[in-house]
C-alpha atoms as a PDB file:
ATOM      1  CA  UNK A   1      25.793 -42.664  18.075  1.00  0.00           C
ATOM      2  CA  UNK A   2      22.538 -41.903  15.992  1.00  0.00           C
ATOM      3  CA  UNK A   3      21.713 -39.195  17.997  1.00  0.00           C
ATOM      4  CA  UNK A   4      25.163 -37.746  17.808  1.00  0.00           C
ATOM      5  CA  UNK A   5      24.756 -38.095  14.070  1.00  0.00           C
ATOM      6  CA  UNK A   6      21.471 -36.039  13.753  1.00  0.00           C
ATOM      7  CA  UNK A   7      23.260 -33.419  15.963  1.00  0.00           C
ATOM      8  CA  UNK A   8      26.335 -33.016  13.192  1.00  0.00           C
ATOM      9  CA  UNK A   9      23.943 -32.684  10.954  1.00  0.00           C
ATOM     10  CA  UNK A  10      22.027 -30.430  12.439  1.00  0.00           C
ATOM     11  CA  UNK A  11      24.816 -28.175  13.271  1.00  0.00           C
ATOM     12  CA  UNK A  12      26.248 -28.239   9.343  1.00  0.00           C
ATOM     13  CA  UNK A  13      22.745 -27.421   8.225  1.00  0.00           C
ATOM     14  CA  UNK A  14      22.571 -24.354  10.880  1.00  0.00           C
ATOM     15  CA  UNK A  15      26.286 -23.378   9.236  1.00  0.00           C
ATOM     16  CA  UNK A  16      24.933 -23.870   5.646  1.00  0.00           C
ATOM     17  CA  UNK A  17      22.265 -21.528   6.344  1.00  0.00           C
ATOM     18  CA  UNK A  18      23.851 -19.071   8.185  1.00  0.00           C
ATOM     19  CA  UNK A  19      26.850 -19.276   5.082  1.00  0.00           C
ATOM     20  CA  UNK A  20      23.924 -18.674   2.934  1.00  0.00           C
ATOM     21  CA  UNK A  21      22.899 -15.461   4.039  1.00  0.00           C
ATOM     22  CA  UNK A  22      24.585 -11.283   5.023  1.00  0.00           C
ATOM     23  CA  UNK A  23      23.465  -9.680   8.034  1.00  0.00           C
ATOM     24  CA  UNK A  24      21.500  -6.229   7.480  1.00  0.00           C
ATOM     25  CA  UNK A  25      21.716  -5.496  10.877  1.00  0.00           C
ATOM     26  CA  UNK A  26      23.445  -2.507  10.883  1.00  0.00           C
ATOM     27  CA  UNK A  27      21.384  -1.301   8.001  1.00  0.00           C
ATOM     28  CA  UNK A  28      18.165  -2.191   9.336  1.00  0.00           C
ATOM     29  CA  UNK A  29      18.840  -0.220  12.468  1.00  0.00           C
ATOM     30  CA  UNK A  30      20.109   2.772  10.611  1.00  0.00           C
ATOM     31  CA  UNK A  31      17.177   3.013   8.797  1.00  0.00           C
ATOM     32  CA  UNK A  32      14.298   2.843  11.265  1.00  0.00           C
ATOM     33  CA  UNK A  33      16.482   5.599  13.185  1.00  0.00           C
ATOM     34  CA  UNK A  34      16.875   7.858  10.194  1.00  0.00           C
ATOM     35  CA  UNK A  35      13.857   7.243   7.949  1.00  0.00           C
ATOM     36  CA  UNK A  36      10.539   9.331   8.649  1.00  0.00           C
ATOM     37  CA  UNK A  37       7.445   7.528   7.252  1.00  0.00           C
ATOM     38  CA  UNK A  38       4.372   9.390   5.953  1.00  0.00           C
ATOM     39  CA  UNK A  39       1.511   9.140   4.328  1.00  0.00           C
ATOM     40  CA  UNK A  40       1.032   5.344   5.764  1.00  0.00           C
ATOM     41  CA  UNK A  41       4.385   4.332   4.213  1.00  0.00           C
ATOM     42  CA  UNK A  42       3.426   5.814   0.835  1.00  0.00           C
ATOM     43  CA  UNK A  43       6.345   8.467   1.556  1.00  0.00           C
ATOM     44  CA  UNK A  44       9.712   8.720   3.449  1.00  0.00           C
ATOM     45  CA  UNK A  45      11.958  11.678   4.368  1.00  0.00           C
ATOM     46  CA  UNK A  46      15.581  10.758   5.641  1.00  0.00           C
ATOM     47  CA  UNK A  47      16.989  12.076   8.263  1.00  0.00           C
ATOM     48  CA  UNK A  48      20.721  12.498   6.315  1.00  0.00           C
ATOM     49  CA  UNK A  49      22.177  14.923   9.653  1.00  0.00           C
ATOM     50  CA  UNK A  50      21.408  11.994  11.815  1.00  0.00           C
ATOM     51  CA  UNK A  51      23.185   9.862   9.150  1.00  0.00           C
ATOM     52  CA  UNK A  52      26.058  11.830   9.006  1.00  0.00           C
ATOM     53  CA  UNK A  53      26.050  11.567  13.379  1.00  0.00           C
ATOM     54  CA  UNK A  54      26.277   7.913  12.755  1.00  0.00           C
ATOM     55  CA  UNK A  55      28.532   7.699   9.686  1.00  0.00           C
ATOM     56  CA  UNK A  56      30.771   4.720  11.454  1.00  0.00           C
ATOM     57  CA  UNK A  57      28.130   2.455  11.729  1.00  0.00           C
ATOM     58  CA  UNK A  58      27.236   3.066   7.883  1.00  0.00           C
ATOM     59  CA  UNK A  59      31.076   2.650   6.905  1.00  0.00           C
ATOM     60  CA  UNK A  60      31.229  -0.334   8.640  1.00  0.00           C
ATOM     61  CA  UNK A  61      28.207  -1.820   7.076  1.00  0.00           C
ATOM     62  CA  UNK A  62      29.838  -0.465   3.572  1.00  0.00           C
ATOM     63  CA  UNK A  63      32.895  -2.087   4.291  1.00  0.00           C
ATOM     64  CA  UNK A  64      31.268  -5.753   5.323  1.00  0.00           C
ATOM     65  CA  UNK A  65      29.449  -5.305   2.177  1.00  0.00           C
ATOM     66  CA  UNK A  66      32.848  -4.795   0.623  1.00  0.00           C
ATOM     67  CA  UNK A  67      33.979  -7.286   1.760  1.00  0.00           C
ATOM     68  CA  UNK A  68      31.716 -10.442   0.393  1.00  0.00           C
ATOM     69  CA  UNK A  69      33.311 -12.271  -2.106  1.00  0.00           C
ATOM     70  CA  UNK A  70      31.988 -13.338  -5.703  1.00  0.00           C
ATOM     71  CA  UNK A  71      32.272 -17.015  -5.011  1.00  0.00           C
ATOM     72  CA  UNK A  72      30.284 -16.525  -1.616  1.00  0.00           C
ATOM     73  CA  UNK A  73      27.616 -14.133  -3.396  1.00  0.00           C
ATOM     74  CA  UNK A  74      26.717 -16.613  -6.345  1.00  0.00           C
ATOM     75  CA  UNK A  75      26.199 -19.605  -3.549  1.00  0.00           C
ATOM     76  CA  UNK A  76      23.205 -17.410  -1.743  1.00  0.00           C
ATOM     77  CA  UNK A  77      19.803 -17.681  -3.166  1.00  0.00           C
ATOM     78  CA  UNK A  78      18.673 -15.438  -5.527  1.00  0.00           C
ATOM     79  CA  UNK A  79      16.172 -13.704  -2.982  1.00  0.00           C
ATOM     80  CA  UNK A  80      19.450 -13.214  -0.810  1.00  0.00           C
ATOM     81  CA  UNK A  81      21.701 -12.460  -3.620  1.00  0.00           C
ATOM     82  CA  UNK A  82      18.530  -9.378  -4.741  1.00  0.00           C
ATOM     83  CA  UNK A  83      18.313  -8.224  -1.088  1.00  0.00           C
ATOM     84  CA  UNK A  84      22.507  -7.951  -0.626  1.00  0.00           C
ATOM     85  CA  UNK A  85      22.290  -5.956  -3.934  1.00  0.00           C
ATOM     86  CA  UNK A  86      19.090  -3.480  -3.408  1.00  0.00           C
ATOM     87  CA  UNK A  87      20.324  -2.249   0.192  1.00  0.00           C
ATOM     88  CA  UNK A  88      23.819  -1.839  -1.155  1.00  0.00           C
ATOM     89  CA  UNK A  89      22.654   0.707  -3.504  1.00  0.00           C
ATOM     90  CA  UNK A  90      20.462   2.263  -0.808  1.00  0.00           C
ATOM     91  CA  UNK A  91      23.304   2.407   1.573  1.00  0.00           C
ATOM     92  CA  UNK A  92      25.625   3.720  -0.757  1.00  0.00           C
ATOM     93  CA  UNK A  93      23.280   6.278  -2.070  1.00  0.00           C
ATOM     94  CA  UNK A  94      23.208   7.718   0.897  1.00  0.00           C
ATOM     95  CA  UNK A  95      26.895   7.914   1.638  1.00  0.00           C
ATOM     96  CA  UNK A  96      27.068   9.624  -1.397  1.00  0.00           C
ATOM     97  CA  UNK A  97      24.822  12.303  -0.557  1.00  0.00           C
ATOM     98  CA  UNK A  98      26.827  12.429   2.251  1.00  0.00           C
ATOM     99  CA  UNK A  99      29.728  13.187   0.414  1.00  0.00           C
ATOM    100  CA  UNK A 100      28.321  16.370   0.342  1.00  0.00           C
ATOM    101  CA  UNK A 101      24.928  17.162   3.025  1.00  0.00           C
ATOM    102  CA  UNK A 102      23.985  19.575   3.872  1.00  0.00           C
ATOM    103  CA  UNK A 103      25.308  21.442   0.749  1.00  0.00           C
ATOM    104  CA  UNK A 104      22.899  19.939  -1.945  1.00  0.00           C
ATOM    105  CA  UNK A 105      19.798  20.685  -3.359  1.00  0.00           C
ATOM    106  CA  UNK A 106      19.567  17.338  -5.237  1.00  0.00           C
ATOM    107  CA  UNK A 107      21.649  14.292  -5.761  1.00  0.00           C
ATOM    108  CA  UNK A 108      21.779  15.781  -9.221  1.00  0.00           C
ATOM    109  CA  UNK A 109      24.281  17.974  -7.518  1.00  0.00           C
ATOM    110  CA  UNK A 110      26.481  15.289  -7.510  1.00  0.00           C
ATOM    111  CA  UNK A 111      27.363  15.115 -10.703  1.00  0.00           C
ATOM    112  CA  UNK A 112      28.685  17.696 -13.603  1.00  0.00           C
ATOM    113  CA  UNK A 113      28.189  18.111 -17.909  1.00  0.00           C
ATOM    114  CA  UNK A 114      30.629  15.072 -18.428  1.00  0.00           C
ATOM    115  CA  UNK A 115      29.525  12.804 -15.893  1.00  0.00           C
ATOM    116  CA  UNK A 116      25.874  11.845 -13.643  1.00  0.00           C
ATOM    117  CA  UNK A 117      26.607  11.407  -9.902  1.00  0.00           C
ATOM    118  CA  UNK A 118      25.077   7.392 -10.821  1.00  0.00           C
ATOM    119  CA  UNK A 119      27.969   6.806 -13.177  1.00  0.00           C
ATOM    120  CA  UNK A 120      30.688   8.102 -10.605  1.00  0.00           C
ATOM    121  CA  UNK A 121      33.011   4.528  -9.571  1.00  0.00           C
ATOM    122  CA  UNK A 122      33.402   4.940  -6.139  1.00  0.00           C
ATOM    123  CA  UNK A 123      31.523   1.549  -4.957  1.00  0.00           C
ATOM    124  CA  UNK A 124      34.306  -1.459  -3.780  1.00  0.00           C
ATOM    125  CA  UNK A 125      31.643  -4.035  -4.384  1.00  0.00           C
ATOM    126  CA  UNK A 126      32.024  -7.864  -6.037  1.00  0.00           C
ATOM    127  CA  UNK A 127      35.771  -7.627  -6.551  1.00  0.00           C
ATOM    128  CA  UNK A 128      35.062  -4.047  -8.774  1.00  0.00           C
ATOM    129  CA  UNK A 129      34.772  -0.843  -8.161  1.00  0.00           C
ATOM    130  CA  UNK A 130      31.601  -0.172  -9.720  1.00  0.00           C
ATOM    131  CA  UNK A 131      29.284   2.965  -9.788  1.00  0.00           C
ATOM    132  CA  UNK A 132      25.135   3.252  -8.811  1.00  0.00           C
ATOM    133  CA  UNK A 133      24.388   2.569 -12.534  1.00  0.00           C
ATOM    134  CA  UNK A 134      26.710  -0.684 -12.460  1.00  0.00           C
ATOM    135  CA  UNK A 135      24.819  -1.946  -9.193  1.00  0.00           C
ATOM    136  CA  UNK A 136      21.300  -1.175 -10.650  1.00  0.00           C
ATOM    137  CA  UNK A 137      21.386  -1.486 -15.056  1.00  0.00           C
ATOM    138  CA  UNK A 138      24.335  -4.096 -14.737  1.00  0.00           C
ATOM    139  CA  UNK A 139      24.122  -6.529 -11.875  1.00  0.00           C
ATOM    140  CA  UNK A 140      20.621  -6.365 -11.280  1.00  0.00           C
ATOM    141  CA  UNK A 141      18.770  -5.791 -14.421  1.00  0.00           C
ATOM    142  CA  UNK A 142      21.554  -6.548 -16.530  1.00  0.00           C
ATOM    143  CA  UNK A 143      21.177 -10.391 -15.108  1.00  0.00           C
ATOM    144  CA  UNK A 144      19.370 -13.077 -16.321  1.00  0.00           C
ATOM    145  CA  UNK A 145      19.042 -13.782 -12.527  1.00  0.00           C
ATOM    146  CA  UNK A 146      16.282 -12.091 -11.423  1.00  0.00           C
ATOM    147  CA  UNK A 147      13.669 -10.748 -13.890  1.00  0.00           C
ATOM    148  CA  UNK A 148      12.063  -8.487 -11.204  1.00  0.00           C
ATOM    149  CA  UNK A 149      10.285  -5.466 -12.148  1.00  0.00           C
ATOM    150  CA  UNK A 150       9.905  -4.175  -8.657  1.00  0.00           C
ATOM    151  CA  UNK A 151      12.895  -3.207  -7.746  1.00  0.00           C
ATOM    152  CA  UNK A 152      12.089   0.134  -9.223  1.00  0.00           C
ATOM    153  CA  UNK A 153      10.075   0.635  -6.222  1.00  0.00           C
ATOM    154  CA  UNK A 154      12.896  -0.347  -4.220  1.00  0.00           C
ATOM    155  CA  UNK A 155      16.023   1.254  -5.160  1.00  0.00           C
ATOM    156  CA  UNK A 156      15.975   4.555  -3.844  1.00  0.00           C
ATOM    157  CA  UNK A 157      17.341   7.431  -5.694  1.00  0.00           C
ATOM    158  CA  UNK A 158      17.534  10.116  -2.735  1.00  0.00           C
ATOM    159  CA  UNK A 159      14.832  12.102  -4.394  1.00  0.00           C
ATOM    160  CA  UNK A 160      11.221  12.967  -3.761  1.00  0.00           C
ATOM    161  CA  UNK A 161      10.504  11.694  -6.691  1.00  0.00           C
ATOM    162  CA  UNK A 162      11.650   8.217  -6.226  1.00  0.00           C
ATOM    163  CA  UNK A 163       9.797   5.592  -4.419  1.00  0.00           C
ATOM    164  CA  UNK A 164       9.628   5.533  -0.508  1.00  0.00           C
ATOM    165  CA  UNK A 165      12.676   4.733   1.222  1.00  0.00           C
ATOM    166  CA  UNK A 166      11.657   1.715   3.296  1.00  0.00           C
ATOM    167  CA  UNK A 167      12.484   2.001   7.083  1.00  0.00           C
ATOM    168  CA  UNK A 168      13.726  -1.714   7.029  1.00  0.00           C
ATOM    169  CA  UNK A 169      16.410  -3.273   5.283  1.00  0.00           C
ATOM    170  CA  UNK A 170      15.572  -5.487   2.448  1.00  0.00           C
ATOM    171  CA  UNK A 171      16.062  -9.457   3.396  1.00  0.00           C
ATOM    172  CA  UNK A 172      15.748 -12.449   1.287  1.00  0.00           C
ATOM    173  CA  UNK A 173      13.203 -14.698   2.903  1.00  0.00           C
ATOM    174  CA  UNK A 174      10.865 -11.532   3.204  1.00  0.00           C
ATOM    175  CA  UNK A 175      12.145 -10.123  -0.572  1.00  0.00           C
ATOM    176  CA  UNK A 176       8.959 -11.188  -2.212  1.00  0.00           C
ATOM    177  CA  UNK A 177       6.358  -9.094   0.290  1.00  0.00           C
ATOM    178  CA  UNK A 178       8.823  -6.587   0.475  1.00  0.00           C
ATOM    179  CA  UNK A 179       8.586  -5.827  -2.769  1.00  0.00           C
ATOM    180  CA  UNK A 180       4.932  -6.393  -3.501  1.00  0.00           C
ATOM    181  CA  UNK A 181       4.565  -3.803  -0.617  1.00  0.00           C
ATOM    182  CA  UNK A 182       6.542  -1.165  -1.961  1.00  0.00           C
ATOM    183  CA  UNK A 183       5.174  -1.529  -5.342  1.00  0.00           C
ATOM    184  CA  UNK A 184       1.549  -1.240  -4.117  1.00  0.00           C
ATOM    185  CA  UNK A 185       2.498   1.906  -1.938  1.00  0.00           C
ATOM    186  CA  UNK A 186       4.071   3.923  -4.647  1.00  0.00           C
ATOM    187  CA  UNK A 187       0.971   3.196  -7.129  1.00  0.00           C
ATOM    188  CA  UNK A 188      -1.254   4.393  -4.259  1.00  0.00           C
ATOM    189  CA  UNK A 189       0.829   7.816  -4.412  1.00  0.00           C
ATOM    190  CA  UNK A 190      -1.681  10.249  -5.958  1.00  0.00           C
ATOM    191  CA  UNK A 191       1.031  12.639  -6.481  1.00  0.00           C
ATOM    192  CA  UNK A 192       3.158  10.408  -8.711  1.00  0.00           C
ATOM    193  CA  UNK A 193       0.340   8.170 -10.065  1.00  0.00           C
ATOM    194  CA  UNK A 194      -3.031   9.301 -11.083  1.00  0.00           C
ATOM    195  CA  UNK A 195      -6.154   8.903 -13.377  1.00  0.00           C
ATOM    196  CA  UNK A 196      -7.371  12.143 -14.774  1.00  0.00           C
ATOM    197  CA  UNK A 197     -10.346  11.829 -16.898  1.00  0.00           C
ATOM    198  CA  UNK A 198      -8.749   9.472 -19.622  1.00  0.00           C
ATOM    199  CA  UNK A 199      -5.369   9.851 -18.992  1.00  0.00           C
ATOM    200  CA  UNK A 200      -3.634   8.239 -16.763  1.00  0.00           C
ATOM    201  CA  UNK A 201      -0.742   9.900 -15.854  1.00  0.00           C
ATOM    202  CA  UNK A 202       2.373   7.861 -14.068  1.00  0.00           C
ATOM    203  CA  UNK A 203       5.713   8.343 -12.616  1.00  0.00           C
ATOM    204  CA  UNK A 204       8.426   8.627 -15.299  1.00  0.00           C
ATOM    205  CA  UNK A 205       9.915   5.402 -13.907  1.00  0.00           C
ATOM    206  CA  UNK A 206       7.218   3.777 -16.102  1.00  0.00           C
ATOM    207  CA  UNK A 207       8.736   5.543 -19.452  1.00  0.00           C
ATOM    208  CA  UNK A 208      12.579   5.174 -18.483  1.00  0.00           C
ATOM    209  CA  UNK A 209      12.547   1.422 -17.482  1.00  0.00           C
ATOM    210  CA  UNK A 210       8.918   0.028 -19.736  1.00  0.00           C
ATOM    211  CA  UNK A 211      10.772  -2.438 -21.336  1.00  0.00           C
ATOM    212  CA  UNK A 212      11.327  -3.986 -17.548  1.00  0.00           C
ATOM    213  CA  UNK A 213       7.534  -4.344 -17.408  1.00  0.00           C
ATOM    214  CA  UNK A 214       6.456  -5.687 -20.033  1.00  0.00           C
ATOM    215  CA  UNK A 215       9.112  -8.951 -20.421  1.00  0.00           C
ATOM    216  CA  UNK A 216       6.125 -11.666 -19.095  1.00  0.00           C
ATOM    217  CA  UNK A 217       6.622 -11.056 -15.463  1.00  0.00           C
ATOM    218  CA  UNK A 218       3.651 -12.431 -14.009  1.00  0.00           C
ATOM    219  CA  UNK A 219       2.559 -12.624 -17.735  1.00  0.00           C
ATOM    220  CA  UNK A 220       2.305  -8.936 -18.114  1.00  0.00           C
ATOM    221  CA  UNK A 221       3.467  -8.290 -21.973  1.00  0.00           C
ATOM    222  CA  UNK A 222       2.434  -4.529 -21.933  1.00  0.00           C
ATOM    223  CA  UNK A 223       2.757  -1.035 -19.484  1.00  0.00           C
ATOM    224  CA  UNK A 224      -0.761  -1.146 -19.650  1.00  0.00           C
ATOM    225  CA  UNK A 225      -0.939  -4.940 -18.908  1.00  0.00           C
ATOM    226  CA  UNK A 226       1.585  -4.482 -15.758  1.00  0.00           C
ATOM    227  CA  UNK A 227      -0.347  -0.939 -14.617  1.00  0.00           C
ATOM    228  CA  UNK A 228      -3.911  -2.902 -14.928  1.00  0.00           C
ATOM    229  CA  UNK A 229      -2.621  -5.745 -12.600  1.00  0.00           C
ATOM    230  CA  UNK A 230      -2.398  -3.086  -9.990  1.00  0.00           C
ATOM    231  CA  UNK A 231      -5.954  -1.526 -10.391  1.00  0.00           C
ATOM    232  CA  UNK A 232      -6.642  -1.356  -6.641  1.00  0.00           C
ATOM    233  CA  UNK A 233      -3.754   0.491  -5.924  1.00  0.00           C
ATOM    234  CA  UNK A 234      -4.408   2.770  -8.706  1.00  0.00           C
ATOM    235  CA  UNK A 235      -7.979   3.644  -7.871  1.00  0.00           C
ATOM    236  CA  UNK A 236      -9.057   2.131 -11.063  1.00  0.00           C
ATOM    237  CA  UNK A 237     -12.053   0.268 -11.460  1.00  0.00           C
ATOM    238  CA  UNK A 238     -13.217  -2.936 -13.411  1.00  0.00           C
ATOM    239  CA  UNK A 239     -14.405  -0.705 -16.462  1.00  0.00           C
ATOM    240  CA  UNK A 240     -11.178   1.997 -16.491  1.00  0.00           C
ATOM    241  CA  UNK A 241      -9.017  -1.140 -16.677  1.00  0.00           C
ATOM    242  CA  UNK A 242     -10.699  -2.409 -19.592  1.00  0.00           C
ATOM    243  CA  UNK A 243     -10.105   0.772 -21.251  1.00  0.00           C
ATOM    244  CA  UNK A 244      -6.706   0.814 -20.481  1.00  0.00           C
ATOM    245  CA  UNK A 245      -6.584  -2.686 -21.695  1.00  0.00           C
ATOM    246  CA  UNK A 246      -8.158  -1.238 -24.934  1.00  0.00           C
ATOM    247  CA  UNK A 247      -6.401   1.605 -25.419  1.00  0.00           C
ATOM    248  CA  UNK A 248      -9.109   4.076 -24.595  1.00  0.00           C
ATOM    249  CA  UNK A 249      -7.063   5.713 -21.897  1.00  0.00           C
ATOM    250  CA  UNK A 250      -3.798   7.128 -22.570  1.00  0.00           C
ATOM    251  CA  UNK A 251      -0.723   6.793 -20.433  1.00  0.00           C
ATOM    252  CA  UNK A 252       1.421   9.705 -20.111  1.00  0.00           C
ATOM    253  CA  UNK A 253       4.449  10.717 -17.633  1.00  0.00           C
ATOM    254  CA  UNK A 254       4.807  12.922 -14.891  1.00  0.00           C
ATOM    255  CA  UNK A 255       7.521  14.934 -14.675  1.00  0.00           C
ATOM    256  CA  UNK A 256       9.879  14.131 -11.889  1.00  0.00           C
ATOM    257  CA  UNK A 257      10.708  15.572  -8.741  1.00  0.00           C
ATOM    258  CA  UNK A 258      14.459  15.398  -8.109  1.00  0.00           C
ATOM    259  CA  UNK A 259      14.974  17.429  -4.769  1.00  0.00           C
ATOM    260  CA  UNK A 260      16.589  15.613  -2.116  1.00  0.00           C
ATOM    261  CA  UNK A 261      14.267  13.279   0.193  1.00  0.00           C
ATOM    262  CA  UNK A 262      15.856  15.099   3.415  1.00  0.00           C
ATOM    263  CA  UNK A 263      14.284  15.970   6.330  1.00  0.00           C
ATOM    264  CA  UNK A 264      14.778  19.812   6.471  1.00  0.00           C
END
């Protein structure tokens, strides 16, 4: 009898965890098809005509996604719940560009003078039907939940200048390095993130979205704070961060690159 108990239980813990999690199967295999890594990971090109060969498999990862419920989302874990939410906005970037491939220049495209291709509702997601800015301003940053700076590294805006898309899909046990990775390889970008002399000029992420890193994450109360943490991956040494610190070397923005990641 006690050994048929510890096998019940056993089998309702496998079925809790398994309940507790959303395969990215599908997504993960898309991506390491489609995505072309360069520059040691610190730059991807997509492949959107191979995409667009395999658009059932990405519809019927968009319509699983679809198809979780609020109730089952808010019992994951908040790494799972981060991971469902980042590769939905990856996967349904790239459906939108889609939409459209190989007739674009930019995902800017997308959109017209009234609205931005991230505010167009075309997302079934959560019991809404939400747009890109919904997914990424309101259920991600919007939430007290998660408090995570990094996901601008993440979430992929189909546009050179945007971080890497990663050839993997993201995954909740692995969120953390995931994310720590990503971050590190954009910073190591010379092309979006640089010191010249005293200036020290960044990607414009870091001027749309500062506020994001400089609410205490890891302690970090300032853009220079946050940028200083990452001195290795920045090229900077002891001294330059002390002068960042100090205010001796001036931030300023890069402008950004919006034509389409594609493989052409």
């Amino acid at each position: 009898m006690y050994r048929m108990f510890l096998l019940i239980c056993l089998l309702l813990m496998t079925t809790e965890v398994q309940a507790g999690t959303f395969d990215h199967g599908t997504w993960d295999g898309l991506l390491k098809i489609h995505v072309r890594v360069l520059e040691e990971g610190r730059v991807s090109q997509v492949d959107y005509s191979g995409f667009a060969a395999g658009r059932k498999e990405l519809a019927g990862y968009l319509q699983r996604l679809a198809a979780v419920k609020v109730e089952e989302f808010d019992a994951w874990a908040t790494g799972e719940q981060l991971a469902f939410l980042l590769n939905a906005y990856n996967a349904w970037t790239v459906d939108l560009i889609l939409s459209k491939y190989p007739d674009l220049q930019s995902i800017k495209d997308l959109g017209n003078l009234i609205q931005s291709p991230w505010k167009k509702k075309f997302i079934p997601l959560l019991g809404a039907t939400r747009s890109l800015d919904d997914i990424e301003h309101g259920l991600i940053r919007g939430s007290d939940r998660y408090k995570e700076p990094r996901i601008h590294f993440a979430a992929n805006c189909a546009s050179i200048g945007c971080p890497a898309l990663r050839a993997e899909a993201f995954r909740g046990p692995d969120l953390d390095r995931q994310l720590e990775e990503a971050t590190v390889l954009f910073l190591h970008d010379r092309s979006r993130n640089r010191l010249d002399g005293r200036v020290l000029e960044v990607s414009s992420i870091f001027k749309w979205y500062g506020d994001d890193f400089t609410k205490g994450w890891r302690s970090y109360s300032s853009l220079a704070g946050f940028l200083g943490g990452y001195a290795e991956a920045l090229g900077l040494t002891e001294q330059e961060v002390q002068a960042l610190a100090a205010g001796e070397i001036k931030i300023e923005f890069l402008d950004y690159d919006w034509r389409l990641n594609s493989i052409r």
